[in-house]
PDB file of N, CA and C in Angstrom:
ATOM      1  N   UNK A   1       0.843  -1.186   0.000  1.00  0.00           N
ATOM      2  CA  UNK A   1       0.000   0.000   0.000  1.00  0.00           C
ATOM      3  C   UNK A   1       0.885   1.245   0.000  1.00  0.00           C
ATOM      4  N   UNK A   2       0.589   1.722  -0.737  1.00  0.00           N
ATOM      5  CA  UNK A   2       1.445   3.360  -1.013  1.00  0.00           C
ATOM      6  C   UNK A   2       1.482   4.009   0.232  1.00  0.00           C
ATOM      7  N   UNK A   3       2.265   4.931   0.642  1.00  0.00           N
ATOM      8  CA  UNK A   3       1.946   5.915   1.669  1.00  0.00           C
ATOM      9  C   UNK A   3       1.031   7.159   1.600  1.00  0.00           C
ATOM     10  N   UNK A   4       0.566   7.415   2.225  1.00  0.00           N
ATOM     11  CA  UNK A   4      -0.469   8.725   2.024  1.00  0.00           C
ATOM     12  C   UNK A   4       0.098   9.804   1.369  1.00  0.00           C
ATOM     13  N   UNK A   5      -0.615  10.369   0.345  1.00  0.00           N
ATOM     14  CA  UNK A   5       0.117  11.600  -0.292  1.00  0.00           C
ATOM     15  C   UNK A   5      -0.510  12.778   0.567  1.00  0.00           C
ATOM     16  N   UNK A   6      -1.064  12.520   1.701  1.00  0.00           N
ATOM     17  CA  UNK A   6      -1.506  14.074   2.335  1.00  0.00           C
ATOM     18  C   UNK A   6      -1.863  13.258   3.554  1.00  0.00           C
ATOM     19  N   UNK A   7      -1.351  14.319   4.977  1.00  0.00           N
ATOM     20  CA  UNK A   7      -0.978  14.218   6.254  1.00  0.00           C
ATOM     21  C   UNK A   7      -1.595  15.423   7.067  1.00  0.00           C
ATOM     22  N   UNK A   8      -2.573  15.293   7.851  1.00  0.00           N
ATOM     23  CA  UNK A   8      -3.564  16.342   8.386  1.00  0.00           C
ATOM     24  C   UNK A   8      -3.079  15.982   9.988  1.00  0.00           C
ATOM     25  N   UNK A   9      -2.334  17.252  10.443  1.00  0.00           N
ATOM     26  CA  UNK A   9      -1.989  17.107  11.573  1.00  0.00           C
ATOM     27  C   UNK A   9      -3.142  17.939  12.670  1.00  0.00           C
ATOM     28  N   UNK A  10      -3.524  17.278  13.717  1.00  0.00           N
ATOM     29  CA  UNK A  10      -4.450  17.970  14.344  1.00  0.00           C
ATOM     30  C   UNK A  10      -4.504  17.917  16.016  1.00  0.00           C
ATOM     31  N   UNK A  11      -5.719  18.049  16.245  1.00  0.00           N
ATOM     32  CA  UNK A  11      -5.643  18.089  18.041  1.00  0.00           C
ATOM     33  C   UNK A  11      -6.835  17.501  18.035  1.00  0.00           C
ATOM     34  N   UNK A  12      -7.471  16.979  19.160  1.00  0.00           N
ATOM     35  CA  UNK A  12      -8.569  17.176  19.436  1.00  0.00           C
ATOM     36  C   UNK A  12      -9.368  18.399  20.207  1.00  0.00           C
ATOM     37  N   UNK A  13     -10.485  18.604  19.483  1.00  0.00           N
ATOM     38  CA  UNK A  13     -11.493  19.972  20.134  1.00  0.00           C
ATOM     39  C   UNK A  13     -10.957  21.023  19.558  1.00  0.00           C
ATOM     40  N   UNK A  14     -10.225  20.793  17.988  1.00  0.00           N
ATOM     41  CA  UNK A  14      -9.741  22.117  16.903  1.00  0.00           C
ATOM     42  C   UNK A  14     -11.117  22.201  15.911  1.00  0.00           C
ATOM     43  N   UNK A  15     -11.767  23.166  16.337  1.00  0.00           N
ATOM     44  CA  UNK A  15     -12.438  23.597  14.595  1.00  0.00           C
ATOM     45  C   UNK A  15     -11.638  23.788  13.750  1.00  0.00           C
ATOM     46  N   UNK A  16     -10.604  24.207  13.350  1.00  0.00           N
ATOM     47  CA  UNK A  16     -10.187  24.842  12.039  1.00  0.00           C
ATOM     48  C   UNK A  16      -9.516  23.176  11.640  1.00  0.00           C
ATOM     49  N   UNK A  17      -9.369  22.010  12.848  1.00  0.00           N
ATOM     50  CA  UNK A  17      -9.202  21.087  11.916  1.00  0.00           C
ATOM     51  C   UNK A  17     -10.283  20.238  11.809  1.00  0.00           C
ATOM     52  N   UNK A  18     -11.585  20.033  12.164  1.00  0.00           N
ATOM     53  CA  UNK A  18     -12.754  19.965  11.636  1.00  0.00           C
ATOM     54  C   UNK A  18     -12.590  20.245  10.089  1.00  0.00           C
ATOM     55  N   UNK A  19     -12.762  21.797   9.626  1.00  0.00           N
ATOM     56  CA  UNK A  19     -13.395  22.246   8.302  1.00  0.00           C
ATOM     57  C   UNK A  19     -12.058  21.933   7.774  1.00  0.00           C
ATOM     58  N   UNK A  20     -10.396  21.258   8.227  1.00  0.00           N
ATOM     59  CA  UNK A  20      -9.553  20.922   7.049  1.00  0.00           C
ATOM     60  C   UNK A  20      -9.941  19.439   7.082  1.00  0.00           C
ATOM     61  N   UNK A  21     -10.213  18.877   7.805  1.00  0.00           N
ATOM     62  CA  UNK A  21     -10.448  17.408   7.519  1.00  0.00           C
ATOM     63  C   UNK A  21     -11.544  17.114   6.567  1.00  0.00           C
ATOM     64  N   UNK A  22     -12.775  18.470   6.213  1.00  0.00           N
ATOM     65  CA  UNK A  22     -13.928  17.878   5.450  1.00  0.00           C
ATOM     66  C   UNK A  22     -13.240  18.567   4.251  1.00  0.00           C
ATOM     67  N   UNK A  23     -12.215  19.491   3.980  1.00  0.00           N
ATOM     68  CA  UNK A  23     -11.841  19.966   2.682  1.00  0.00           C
ATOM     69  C   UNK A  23     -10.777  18.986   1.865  1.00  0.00           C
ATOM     70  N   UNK A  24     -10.192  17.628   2.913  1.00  0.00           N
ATOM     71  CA  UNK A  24      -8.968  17.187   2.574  1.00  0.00           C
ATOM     72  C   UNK A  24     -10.084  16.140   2.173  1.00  0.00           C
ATOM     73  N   UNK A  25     -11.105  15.381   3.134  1.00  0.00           N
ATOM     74  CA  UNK A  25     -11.505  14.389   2.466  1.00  0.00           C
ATOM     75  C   UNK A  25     -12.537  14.439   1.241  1.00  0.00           C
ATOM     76  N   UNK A  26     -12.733  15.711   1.232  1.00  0.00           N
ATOM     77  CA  UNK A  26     -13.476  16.180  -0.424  1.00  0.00           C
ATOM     78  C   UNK A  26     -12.257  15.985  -1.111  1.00  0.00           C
ATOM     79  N   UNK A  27     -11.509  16.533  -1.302  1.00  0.00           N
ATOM     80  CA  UNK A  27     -10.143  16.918  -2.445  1.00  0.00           C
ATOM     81  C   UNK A  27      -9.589  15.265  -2.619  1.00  0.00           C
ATOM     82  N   UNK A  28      -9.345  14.643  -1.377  1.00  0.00           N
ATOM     83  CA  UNK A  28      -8.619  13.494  -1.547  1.00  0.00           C
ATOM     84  C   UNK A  28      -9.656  12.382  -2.141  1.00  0.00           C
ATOM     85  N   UNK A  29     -10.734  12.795  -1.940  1.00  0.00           N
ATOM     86  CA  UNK A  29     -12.039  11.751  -2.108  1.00  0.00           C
ATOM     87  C   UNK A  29     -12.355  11.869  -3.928  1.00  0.00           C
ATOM     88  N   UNK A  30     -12.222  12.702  -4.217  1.00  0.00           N
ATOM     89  CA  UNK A  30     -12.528  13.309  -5.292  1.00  0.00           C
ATOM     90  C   UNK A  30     -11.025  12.807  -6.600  1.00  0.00           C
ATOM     91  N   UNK A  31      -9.787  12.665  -6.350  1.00  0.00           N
ATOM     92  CA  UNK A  31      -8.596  12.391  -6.676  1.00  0.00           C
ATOM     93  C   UNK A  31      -8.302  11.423  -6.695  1.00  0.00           C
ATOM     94  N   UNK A  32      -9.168  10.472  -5.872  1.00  0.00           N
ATOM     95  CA  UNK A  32      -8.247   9.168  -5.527  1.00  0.00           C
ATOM     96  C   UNK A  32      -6.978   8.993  -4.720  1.00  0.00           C
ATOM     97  N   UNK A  33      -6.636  10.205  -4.056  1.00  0.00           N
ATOM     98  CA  UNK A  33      -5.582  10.232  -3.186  1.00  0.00           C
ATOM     99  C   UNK A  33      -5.691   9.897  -1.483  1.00  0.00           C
ATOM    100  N   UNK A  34      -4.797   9.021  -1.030  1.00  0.00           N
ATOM    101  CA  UNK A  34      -4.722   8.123   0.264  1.00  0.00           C
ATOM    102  C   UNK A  34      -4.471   9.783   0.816  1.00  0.00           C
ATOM    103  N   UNK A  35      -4.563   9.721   2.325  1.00  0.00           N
ATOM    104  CA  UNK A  35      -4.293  10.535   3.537  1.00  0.00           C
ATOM    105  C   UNK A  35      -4.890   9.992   4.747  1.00  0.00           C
ATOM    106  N   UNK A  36      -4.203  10.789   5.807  1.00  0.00           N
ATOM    107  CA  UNK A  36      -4.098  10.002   7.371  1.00  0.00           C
ATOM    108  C   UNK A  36      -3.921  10.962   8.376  1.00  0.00           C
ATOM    109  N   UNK A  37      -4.680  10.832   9.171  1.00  0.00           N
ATOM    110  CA  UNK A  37      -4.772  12.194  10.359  1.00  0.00           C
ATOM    111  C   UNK A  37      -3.871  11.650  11.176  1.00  0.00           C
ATOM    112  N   UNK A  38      -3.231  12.296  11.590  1.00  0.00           N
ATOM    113  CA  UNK A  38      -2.332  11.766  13.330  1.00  0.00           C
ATOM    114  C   UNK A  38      -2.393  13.489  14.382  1.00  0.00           C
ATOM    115  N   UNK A  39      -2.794  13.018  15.129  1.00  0.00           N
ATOM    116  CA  UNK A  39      -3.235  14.109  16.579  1.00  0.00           C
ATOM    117  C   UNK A  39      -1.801  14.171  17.100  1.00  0.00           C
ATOM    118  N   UNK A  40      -1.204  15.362  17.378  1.00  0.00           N
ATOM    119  CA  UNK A  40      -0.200  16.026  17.751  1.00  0.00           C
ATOM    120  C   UNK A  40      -0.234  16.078  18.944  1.00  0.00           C
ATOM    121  N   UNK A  41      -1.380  15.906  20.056  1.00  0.00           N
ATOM    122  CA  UNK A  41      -0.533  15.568  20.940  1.00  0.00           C
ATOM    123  C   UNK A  41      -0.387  14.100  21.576  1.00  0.00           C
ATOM    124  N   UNK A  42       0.067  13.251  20.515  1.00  0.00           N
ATOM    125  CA  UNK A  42       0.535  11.699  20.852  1.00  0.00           C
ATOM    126  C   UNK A  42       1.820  11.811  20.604  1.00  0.00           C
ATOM    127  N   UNK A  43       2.358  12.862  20.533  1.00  0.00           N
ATOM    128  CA  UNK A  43       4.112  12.769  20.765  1.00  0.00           C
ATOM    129  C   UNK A  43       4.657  14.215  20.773  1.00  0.00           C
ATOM    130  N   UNK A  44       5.462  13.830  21.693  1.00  0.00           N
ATOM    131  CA  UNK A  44       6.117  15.263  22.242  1.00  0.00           C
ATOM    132  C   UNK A  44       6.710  16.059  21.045  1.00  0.00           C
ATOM    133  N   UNK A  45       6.957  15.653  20.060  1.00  0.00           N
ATOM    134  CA  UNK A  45       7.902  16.578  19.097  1.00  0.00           C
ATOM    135  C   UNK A  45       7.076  17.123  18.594  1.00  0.00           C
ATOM    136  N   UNK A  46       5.785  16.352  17.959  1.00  0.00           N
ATOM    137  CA  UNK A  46       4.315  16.893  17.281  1.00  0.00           C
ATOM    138  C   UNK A  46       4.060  18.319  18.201  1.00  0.00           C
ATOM    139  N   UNK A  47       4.060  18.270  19.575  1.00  0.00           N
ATOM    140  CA  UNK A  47       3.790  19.350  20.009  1.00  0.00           C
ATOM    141  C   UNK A  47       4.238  20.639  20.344  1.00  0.00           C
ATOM    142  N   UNK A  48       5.590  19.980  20.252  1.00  0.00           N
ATOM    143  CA  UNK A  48       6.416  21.166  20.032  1.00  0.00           C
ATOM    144  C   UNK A  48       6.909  22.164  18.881  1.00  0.00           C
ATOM    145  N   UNK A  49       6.589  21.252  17.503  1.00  0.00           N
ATOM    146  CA  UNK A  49       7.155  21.888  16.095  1.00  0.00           C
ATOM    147  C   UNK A  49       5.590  22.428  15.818  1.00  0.00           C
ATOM    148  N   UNK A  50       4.225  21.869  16.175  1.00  0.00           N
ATOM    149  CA  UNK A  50       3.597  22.409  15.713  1.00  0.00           C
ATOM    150  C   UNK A  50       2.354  23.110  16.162  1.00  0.00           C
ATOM    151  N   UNK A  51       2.078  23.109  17.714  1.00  0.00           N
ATOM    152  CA  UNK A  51       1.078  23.913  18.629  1.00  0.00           C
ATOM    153  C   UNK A  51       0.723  24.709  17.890  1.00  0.00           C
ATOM    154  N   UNK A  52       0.977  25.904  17.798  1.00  0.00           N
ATOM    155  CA  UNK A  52       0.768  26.944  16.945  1.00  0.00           C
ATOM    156  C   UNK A  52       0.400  27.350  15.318  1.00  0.00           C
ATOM    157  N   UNK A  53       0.467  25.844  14.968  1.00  0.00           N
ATOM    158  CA  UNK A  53      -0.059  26.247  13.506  1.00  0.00           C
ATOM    159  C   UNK A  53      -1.142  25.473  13.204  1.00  0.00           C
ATOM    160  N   UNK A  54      -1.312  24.506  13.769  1.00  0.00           N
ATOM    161  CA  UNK A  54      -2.415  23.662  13.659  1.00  0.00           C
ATOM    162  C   UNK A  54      -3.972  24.216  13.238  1.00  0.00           C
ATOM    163  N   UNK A  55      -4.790  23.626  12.169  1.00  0.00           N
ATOM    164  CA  UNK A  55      -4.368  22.247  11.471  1.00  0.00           C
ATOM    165  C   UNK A  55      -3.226  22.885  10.416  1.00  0.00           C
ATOM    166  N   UNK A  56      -2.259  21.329  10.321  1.00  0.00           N
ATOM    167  CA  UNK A  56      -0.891  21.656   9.170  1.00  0.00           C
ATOM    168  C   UNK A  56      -1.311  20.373   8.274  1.00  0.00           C
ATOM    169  N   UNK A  57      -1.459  20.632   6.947  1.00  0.00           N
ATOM    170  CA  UNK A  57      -1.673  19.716   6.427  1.00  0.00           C
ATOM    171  C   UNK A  57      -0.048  19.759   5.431  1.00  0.00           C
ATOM    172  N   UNK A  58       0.573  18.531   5.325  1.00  0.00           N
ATOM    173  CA  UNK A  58       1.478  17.742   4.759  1.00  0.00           C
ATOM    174  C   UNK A  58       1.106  17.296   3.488  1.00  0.00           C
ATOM    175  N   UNK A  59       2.046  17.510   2.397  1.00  0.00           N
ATOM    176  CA  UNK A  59       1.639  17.175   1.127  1.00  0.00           C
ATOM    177  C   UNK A  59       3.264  15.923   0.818  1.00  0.00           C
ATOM    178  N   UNK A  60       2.847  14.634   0.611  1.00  0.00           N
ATOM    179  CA  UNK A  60       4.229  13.949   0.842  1.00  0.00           C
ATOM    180  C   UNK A  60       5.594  14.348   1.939  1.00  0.00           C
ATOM    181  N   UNK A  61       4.650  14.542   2.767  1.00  0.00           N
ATOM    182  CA  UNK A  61       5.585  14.576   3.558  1.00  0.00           C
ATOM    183  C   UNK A  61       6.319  15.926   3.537  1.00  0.00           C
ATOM    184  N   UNK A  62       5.736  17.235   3.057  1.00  0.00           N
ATOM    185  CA  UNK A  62       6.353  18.354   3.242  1.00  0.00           C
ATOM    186  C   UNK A  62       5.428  19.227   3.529  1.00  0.00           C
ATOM    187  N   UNK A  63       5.506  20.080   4.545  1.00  0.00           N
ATOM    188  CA  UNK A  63       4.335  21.107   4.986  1.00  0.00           C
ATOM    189  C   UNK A  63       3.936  22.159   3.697  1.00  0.00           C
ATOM    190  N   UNK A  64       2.309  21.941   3.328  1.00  0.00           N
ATOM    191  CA  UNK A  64       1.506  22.947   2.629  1.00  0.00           C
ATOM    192  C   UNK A  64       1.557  23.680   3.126  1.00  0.00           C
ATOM    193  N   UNK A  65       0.733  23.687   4.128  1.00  0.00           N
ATOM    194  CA  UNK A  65      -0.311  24.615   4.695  1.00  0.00           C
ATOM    195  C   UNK A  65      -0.661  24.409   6.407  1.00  0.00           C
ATOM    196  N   UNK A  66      -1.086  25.684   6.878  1.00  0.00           N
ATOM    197  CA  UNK A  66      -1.041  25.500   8.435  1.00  0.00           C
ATOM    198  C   UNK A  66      -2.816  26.224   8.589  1.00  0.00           C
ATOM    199  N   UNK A  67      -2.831  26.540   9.890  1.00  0.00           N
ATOM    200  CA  UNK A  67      -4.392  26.985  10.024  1.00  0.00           C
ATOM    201  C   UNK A  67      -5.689  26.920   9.031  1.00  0.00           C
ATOM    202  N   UNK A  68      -5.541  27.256   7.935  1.00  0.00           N
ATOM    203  CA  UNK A  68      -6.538  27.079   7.015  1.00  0.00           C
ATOM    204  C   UNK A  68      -6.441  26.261   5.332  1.00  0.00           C
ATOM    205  N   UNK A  69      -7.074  25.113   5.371  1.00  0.00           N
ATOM    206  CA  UNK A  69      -6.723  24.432   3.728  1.00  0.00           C
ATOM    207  C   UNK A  69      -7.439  24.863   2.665  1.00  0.00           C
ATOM    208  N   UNK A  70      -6.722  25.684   1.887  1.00  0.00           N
ATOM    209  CA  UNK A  70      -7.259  25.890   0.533  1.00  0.00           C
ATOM    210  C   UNK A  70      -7.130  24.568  -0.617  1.00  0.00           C
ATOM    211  N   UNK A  71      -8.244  25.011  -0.713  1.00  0.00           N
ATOM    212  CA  UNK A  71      -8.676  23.381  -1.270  1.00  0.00           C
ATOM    213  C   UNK A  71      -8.487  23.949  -2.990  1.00  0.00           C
ATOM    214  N   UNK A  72      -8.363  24.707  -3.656  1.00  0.00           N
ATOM    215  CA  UNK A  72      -7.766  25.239  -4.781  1.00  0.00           C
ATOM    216  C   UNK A  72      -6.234  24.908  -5.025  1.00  0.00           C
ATOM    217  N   UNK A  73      -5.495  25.474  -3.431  1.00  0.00           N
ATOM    218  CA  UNK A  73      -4.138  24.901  -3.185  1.00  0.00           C
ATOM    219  C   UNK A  73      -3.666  23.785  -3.069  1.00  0.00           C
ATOM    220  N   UNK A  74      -4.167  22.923  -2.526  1.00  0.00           N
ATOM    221  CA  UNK A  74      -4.337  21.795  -2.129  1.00  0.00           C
ATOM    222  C   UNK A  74      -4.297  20.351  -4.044  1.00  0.00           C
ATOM    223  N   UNK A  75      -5.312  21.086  -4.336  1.00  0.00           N
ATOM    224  CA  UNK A  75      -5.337  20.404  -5.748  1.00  0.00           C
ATOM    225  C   UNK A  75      -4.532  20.604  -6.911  1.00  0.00           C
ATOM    226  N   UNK A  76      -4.262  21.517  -6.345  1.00  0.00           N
ATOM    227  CA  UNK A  76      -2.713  22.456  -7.686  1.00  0.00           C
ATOM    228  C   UNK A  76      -1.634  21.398  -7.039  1.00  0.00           C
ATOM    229  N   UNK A  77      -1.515  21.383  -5.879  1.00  0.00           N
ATOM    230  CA  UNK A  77      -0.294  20.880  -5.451  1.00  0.00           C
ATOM    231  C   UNK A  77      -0.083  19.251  -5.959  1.00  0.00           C
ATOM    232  N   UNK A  78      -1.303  18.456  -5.378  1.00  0.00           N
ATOM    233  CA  UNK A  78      -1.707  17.046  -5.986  1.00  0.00           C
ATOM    234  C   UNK A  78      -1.236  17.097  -7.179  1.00  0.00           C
ATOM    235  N   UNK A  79      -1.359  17.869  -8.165  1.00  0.00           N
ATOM    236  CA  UNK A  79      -1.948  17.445  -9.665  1.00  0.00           C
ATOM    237  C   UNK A  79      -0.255  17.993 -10.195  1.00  0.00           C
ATOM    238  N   UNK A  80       0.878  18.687  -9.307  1.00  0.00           N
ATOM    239  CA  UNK A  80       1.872  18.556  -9.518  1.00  0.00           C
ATOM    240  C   UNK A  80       3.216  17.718  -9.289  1.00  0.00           C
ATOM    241  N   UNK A  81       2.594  16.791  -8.632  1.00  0.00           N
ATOM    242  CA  UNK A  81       3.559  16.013  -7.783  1.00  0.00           C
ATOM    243  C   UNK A  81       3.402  14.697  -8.559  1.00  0.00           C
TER     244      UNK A  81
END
């Protein structure tokens, strides 16, 4: 199984990663592209590199985007990789 081409880092009890999780699983749903949430605070480094920007969504493994997913951005990026 391939690895996820998009990585939605979050918390629990975040709205802003609520409305990126329903924009990633439209975009990814829509593409055919795998992705995988992991909650930041299940490890200390998660919480330290990224408290403050959350939600960060990961595009192969390299940071897009932080607080808000543009889902315009998001699909430009897919459709270049």
């Amino acid at each position: 199984m391939p690895a996820p081409r998009i990585t939605l880092l979050s918390r629990p009890g975040c709205h802003l990663c609520d409305d990126a999780r329903e924009v990633i699983r439209r975009v990814a749903g829509e593409l055919g592209v795998t992705w995988e949430e992991r909650d930041i605070t299940q490890s200390e480094e998660d919480l330290r590199e990224y408290w403050e920007k959350i939600p960060v969504t990961l595009v192969d493994g390299v940071q897009h985007d932080f607080w808000r997913v543009s889902e315009d951005r998001l699909r430009t990026a897919l459709s270049q990789r």
